[in-house]
C-alpha atoms as a PDB file:
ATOM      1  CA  UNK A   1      19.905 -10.394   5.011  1.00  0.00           C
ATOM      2  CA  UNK A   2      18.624 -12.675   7.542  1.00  0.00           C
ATOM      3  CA  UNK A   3      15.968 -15.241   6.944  1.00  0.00           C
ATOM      4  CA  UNK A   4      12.537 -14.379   6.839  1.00  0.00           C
ATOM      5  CA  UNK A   5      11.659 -15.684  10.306  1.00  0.00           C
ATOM      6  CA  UNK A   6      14.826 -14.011  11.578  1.00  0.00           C
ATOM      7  CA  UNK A   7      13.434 -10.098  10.779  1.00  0.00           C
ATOM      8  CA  UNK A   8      12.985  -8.526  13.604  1.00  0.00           C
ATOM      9  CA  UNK A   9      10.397  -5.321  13.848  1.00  0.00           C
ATOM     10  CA  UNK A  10      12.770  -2.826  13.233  1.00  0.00           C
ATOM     11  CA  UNK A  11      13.613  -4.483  10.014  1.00  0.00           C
ATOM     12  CA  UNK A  12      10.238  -4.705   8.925  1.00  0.00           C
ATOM     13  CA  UNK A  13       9.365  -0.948  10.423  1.00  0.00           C
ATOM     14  CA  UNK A  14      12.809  -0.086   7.718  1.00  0.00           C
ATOM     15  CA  UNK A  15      10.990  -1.712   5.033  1.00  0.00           C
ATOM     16  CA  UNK A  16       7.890   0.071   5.627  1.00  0.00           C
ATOM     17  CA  UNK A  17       9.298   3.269   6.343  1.00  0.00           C
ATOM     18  CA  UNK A  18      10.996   2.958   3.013  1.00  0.00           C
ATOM     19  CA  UNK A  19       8.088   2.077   1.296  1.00  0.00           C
ATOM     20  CA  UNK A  20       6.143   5.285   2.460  1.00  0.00           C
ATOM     21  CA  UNK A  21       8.835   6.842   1.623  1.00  0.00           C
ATOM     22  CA  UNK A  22       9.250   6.340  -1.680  1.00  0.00           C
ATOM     23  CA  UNK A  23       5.355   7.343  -2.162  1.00  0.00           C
ATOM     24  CA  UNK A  24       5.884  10.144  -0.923  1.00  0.00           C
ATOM     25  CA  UNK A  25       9.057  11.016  -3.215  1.00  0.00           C
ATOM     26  CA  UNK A  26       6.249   9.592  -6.218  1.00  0.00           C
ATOM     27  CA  UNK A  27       9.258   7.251  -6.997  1.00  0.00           C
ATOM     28  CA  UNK A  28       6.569   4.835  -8.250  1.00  0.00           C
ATOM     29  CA  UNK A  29       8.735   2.064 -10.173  1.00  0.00           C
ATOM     30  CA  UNK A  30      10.882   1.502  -7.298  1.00  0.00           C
ATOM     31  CA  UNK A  31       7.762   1.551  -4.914  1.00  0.00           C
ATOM     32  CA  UNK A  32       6.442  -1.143  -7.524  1.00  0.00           C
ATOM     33  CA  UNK A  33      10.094  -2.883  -7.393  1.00  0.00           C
ATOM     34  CA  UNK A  34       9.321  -3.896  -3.777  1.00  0.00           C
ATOM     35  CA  UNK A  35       6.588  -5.988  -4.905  1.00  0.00           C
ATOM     36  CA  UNK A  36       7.161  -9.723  -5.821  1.00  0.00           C
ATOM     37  CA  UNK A  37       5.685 -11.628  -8.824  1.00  0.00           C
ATOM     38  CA  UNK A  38       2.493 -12.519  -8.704  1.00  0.00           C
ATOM     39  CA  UNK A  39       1.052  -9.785  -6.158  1.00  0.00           C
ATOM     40  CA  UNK A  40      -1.813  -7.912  -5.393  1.00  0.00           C
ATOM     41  CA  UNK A  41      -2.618  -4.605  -4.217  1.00  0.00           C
ATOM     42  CA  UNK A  42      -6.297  -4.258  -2.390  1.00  0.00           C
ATOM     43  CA  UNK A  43      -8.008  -1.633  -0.767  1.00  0.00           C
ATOM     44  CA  UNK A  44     -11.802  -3.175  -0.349  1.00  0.00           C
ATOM     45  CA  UNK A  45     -14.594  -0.990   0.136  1.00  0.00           C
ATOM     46  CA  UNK A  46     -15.079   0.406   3.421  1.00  0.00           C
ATOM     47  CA  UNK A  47     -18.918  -0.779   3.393  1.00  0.00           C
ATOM     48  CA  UNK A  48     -17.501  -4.564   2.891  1.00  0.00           C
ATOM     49  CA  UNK A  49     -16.204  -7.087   4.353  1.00  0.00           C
ATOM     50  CA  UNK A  50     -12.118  -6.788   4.033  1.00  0.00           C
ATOM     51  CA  UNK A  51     -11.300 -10.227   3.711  1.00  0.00           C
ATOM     52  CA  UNK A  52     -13.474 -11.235   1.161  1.00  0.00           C
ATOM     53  CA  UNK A  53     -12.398 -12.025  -2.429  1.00  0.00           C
ATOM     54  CA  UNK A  54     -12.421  -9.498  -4.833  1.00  0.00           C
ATOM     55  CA  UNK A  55     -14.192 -11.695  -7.299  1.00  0.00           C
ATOM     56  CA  UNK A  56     -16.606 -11.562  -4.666  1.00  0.00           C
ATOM     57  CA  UNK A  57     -17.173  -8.337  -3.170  1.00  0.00           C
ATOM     58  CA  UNK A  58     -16.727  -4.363  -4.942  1.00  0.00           C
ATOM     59  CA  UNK A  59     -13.294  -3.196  -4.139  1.00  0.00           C
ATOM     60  CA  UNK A  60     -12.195   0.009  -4.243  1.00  0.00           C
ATOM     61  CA  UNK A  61      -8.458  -1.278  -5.796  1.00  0.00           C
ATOM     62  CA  UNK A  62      -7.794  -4.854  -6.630  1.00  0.00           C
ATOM     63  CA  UNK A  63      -4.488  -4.747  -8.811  1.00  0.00           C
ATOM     64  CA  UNK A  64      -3.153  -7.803  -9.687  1.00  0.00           C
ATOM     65  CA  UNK A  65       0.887  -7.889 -11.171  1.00  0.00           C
ATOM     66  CA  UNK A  66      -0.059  -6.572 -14.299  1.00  0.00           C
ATOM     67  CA  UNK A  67      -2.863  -3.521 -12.891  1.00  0.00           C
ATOM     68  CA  UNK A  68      -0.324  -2.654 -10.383  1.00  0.00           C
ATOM     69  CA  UNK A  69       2.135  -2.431 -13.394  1.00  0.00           C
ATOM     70  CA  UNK A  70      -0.231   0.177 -15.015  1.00  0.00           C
ATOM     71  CA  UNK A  71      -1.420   2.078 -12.502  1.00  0.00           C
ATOM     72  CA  UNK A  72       2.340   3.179 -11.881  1.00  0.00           C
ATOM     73  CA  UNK A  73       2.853   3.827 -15.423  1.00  0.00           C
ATOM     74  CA  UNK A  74      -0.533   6.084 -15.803  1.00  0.00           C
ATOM     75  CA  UNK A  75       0.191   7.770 -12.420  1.00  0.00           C
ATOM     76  CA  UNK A  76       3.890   8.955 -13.918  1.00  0.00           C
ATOM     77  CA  UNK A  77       1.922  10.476 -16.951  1.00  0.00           C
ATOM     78  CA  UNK A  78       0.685  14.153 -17.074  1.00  0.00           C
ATOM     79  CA  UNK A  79      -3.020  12.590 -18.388  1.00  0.00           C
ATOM     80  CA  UNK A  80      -3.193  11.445 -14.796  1.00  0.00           C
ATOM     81  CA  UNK A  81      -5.509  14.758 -14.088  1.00  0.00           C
ATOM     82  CA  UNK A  82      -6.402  13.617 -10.658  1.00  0.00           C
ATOM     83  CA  UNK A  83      -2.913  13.694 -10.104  1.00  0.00           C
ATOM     84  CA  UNK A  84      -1.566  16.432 -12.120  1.00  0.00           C
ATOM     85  CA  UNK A  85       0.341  18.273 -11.197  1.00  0.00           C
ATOM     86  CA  UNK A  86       1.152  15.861  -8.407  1.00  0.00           C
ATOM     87  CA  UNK A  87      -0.090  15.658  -5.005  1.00  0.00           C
ATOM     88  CA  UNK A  88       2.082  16.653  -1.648  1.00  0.00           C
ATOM     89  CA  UNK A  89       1.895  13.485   0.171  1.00  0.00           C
ATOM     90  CA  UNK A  90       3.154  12.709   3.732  1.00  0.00           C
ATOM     91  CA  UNK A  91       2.641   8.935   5.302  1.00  0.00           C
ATOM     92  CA  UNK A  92       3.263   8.390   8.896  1.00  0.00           C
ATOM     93  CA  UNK A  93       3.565   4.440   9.760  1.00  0.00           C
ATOM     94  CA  UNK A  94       2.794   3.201  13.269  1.00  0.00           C
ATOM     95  CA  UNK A  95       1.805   0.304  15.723  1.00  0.00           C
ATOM     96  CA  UNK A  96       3.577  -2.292  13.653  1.00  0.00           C
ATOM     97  CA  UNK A  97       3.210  -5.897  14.190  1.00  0.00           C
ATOM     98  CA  UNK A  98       4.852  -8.739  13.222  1.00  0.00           C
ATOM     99  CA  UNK A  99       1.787 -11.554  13.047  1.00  0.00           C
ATOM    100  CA  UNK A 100       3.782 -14.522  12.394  1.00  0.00           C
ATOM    101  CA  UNK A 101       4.818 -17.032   9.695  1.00  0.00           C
ATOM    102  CA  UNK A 102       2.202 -18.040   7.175  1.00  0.00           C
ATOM    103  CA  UNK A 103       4.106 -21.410   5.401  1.00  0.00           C
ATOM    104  CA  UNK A 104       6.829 -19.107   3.660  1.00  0.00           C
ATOM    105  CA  UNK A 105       5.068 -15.802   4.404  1.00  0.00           C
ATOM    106  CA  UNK A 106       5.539 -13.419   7.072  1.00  0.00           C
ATOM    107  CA  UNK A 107       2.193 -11.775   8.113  1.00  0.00           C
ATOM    108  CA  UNK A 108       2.334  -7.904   9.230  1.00  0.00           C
ATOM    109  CA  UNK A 109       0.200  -5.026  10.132  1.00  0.00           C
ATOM    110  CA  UNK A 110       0.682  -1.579  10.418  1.00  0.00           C
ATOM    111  CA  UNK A 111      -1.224   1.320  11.435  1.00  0.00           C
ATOM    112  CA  UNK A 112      -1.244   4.610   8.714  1.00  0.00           C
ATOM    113  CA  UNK A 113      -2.319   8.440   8.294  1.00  0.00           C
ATOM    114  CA  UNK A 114      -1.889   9.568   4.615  1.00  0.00           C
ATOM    115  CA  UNK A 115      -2.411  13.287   4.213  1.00  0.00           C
ATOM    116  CA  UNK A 116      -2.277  14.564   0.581  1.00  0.00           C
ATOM    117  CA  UNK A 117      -2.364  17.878  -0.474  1.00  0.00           C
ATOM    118  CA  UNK A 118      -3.598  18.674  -3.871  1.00  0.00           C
ATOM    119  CA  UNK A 119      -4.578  22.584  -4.984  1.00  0.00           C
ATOM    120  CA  UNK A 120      -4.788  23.893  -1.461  1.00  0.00           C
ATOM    121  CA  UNK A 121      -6.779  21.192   0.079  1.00  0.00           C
ATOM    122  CA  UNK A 122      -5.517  18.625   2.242  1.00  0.00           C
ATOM    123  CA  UNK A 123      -7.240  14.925   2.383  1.00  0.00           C
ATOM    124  CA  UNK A 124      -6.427  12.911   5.188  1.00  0.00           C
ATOM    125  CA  UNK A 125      -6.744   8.597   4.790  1.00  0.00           C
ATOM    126  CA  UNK A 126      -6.523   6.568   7.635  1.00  0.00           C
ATOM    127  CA  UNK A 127      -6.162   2.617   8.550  1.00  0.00           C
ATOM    128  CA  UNK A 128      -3.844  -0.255   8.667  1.00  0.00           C
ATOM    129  CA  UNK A 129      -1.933  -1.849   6.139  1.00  0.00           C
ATOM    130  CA  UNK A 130      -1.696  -5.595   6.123  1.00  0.00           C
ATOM    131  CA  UNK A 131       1.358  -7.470   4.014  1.00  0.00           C
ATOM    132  CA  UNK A 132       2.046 -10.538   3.251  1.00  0.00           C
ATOM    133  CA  UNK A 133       6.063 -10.428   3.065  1.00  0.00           C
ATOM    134  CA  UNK A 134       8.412 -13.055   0.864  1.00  0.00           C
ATOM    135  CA  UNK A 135      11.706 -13.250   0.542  1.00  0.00           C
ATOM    136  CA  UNK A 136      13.235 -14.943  -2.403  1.00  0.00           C
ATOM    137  CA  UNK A 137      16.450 -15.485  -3.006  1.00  0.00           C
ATOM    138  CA  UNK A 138      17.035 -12.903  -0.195  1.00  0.00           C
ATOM    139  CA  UNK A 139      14.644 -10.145  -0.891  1.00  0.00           C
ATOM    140  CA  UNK A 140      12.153  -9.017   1.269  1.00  0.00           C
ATOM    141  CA  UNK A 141       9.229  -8.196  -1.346  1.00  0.00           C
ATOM    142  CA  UNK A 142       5.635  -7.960  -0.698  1.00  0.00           C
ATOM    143  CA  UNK A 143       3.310  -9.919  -2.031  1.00  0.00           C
ATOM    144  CA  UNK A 144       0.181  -8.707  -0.804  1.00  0.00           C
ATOM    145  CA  UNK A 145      -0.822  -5.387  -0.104  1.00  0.00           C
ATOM    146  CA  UNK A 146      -4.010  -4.855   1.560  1.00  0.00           C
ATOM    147  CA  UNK A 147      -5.160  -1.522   2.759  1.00  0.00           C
ATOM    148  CA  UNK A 148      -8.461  -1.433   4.952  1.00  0.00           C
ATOM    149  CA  UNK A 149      -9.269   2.050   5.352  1.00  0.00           C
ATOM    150  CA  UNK A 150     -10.897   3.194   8.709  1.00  0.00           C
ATOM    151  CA  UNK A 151     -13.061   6.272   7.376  1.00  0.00           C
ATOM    152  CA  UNK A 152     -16.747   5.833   7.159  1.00  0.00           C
ATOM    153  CA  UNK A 153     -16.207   7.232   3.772  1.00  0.00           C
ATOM    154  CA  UNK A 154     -14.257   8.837   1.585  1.00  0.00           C
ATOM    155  CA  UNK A 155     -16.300  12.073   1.925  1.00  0.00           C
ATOM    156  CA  UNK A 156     -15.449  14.923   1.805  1.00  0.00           C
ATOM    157  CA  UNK A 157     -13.045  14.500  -0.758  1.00  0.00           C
ATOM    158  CA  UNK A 158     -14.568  11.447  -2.416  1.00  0.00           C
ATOM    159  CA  UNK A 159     -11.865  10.163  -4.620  1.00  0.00           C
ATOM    160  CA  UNK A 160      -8.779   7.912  -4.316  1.00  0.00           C
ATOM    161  CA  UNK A 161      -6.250   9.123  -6.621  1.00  0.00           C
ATOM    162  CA  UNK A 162      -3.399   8.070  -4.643  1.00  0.00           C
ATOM    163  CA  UNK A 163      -1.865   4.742  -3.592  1.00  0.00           C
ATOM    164  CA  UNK A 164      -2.724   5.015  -0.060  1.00  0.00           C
END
């Protein structure tokens, strides 16, 4: 694979295609196998500010390694309720960008629709994605996730159940 500068935007639009993808398969460990050590997942609150700290601010999702670890696990389980039986999702990724080199860190953004169906009823999410993307010893891994919804709020459904 070429170095991390080298990716061009179809590379990174495979990755994140791939990534939705397995979401939407609810392959969960391999979705979690993209993800390098020492990440974080984040989804801030839509009222906040979505750069601030999570130490700092109420977050909807801030998942370090290990909470990322266990949310996959508990998702795979049948005590999930929210998510049993599973949700139909479908992910559509769009307008990505490639926003440069960050030291050793490749900065990217990407538009997303996330519509989930779940007992007749179909949710629909809405945002961008922003990564932080690494690459060591040749594989392109994320480590940072963070999803900045662009709903006023989560009404009318009200819940997050899903890894957006």
């Amino acid at each position: 694979m070429s170095s991390l500068g080298d990716l061009t935007r179809t590379d990174i639009e495979e990755f994140l295609i791939n990534e939705a993808t397995l979401l939407d398969e609810w392959r969960l460990p391999e979705w979690r196998a993209l993800f390098a050590p020492g990440c974080s997942y984040l989804v801030p609150n839509m009222a906040g500010d979505p750069y601030a700290s999570p130490e700092s601010e109420l977050f909807l999702i801030a998942d370090d390694e290990h909470h990322l670890t266990e949310r996959v696990k508990r998702l795979g389980k049948k005590t999930a309720h929210a998510e049993y039986p599973r949700s139909m999702t479908q992910r559509m990724i769009s307008n990505v960008c490639l926003l440069g080199m960050d030291g050793d860190k490749l900065k990217v953004r990407s538009s997303f629709i996330t519509f989930r169906t779940s007992q007749g009823v179909t949710d629909t999410y809405f945002g961008r994605h922003e990564y932080l993307l690494v690459q060591p010893d040749g594989a392109l891994l994320i480590e940072e996730k963070r999803t900045i919804l662009g709903m006023g709020a989560l009404r009318p459904h009200g819940k997050l159940s899903i890894i957006v």
